[in-house]
C-alpha atoms as a PDB file:
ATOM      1  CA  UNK A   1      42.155  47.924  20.024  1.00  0.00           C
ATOM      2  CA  UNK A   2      44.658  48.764  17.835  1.00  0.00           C
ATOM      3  CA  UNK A   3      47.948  46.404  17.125  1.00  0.00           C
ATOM      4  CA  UNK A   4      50.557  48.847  18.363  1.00  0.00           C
ATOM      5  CA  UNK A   5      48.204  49.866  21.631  1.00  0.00           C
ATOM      6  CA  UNK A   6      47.908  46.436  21.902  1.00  0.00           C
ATOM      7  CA  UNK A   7      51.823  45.420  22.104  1.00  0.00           C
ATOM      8  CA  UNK A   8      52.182  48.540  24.860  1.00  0.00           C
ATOM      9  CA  UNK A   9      49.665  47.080  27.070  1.00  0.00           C
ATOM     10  CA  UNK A  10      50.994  43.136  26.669  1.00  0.00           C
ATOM     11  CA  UNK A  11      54.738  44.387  27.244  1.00  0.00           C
ATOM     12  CA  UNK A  12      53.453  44.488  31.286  1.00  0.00           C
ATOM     13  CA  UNK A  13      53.463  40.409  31.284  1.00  0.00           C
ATOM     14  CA  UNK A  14      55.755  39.357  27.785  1.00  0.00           C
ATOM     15  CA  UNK A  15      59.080  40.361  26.454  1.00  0.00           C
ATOM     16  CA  UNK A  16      57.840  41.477  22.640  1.00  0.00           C
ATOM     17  CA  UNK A  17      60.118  40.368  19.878  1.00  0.00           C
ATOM     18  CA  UNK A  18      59.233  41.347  16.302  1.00  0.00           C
ATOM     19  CA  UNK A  19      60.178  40.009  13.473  1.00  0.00           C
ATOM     20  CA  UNK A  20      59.836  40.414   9.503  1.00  0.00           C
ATOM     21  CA  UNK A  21      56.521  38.430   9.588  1.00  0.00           C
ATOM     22  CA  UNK A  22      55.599  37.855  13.269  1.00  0.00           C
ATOM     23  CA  UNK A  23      55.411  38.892  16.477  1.00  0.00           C
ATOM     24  CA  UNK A  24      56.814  36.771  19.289  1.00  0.00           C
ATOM     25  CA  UNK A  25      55.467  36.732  23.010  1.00  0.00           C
ATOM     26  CA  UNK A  26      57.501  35.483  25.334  1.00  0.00           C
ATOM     27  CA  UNK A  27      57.143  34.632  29.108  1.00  0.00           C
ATOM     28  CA  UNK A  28      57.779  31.964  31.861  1.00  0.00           C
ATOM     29  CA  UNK A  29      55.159  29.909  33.920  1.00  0.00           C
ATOM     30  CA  UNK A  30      56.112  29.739  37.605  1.00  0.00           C
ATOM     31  CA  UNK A  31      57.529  26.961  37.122  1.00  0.00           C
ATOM     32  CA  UNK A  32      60.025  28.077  34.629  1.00  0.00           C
ATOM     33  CA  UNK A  33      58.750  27.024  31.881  1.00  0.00           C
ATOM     34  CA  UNK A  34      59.818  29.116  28.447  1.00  0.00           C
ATOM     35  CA  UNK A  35      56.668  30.038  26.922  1.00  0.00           C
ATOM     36  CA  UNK A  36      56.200  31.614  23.260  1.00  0.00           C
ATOM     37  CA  UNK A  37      53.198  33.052  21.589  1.00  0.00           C
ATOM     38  CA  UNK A  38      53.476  33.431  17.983  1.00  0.00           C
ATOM     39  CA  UNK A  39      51.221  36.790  16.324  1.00  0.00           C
ATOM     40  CA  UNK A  40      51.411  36.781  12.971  1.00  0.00           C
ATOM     41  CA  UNK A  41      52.033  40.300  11.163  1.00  0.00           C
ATOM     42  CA  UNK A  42      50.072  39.594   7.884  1.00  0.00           C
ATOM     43  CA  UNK A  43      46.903  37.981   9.563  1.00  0.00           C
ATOM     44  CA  UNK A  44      43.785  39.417   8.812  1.00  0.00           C
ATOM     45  CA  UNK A  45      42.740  39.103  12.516  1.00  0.00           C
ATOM     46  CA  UNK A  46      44.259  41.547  15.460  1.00  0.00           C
ATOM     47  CA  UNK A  47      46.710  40.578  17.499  1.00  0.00           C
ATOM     48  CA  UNK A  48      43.826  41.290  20.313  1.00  0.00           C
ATOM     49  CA  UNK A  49      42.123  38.408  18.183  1.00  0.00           C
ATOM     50  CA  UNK A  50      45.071  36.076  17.784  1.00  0.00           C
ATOM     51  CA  UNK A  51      45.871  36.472  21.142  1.00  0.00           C
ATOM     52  CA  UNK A  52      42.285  35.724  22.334  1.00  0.00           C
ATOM     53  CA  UNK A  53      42.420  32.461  20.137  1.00  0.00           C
ATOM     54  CA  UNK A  54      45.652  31.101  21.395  1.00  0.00           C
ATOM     55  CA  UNK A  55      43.934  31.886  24.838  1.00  0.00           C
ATOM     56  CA  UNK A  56      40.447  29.836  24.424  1.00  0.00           C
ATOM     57  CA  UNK A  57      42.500  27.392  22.529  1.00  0.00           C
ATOM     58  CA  UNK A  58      45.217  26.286  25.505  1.00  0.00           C
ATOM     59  CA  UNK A  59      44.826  23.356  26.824  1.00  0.00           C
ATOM     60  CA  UNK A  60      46.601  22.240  29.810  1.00  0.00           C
ATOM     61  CA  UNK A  61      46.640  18.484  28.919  1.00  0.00           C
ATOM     62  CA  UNK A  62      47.905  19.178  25.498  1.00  0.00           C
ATOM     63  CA  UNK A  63      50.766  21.257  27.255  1.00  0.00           C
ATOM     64  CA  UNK A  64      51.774  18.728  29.503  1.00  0.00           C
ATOM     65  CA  UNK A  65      52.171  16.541  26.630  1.00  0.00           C
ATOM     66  CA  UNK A  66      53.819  18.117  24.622  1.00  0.00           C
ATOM     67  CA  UNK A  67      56.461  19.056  27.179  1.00  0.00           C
ATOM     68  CA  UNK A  68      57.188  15.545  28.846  1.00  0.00           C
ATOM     69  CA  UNK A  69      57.968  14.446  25.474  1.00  0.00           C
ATOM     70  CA  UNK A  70      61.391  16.233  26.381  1.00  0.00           C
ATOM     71  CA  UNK A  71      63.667  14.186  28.291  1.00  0.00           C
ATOM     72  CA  UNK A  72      65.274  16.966  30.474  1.00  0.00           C
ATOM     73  CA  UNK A  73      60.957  18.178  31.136  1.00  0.00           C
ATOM     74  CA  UNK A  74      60.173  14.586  32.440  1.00  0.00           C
ATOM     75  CA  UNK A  75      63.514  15.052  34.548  1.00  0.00           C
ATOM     76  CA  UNK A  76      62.147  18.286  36.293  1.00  0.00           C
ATOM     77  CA  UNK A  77      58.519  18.080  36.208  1.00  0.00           C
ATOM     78  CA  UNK A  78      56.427  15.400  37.625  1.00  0.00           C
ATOM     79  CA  UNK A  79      52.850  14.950  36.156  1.00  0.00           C
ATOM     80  CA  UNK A  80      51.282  17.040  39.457  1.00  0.00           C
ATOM     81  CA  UNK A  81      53.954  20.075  39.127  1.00  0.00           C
ATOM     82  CA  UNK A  82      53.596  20.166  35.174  1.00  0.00           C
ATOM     83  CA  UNK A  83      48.948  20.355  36.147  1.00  0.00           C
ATOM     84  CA  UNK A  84      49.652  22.779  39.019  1.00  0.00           C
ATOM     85  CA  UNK A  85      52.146  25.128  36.967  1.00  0.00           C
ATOM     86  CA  UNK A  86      50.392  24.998  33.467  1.00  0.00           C
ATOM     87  CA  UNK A  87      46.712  25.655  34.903  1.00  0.00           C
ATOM     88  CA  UNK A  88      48.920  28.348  36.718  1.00  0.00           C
ATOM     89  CA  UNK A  89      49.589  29.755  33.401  1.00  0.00           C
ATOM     90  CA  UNK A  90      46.038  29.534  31.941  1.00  0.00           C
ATOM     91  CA  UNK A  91      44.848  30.924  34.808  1.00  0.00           C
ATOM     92  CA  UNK A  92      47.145  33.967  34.122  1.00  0.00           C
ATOM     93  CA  UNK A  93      46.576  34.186  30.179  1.00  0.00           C
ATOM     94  CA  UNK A  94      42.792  34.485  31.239  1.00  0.00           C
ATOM     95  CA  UNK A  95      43.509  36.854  33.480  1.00  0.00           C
ATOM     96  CA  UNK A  96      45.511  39.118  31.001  1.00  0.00           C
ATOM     97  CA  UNK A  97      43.166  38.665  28.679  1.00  0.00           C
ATOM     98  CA  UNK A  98      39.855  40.131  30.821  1.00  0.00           C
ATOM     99  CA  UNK A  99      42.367  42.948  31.242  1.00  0.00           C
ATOM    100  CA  UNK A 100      42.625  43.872  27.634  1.00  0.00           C
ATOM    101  CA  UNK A 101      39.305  43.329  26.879  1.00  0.00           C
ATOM    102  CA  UNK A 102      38.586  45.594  30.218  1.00  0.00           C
ATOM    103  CA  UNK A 103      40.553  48.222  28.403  1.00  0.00           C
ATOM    104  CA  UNK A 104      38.501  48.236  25.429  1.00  0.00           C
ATOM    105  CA  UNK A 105      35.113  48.949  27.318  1.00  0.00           C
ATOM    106  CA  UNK A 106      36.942  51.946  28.995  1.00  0.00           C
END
């Protein structure tokens, strides 16, 4: 899959920013949680293949982390809301990306 047809099919679940050197994906869990995917322009993988990699790479406990470490996150969140609402969001980054991968084989 080409980069561009790539972008056109993501744009269905992320607001696409580009930039001068990367390519910002940006989305919510259902939770509300402001999510950003970084695809970098000058990588010698696709952004099918970056994607993928930020995708088998997630992990939920990392997330959570990361996120309580804000004060205003530990305010909102409790530990069960932030495991329900970021496997949520793996659950739907899998999802998206059997769909693109689904397009491929077409």
């Amino acid at each position: 899959m080409d980069n561009e047809k790539f972008l056109e099919l993501i744009d269905t679940n992320f607001g696409v920013h580009k930039h001068n050197d990367c390519v910002d994906l940006e989305t919510w869990t259902t939770g509300g949680v402001n999510m950003h995917i970084t695809i970098h322009i000058d990588s010698e993988q696709t952004y099918l293949e970056q994607f993928k990699e930020y995708v088998l790479d997630f992990e939920v406990d990392e997330q959570i982390d990361l996120h309580r470490e804000g004060e205003a996150y530990k305010n909102t969140f409790t530990i069960r809301q932030s495991l329900k609402d970021f496997e949520s969001y793996e659950e739907l980054l899998q999802s998206i990306l059997s769909r693109l991968e689904e397009h491929i084989n077409q």
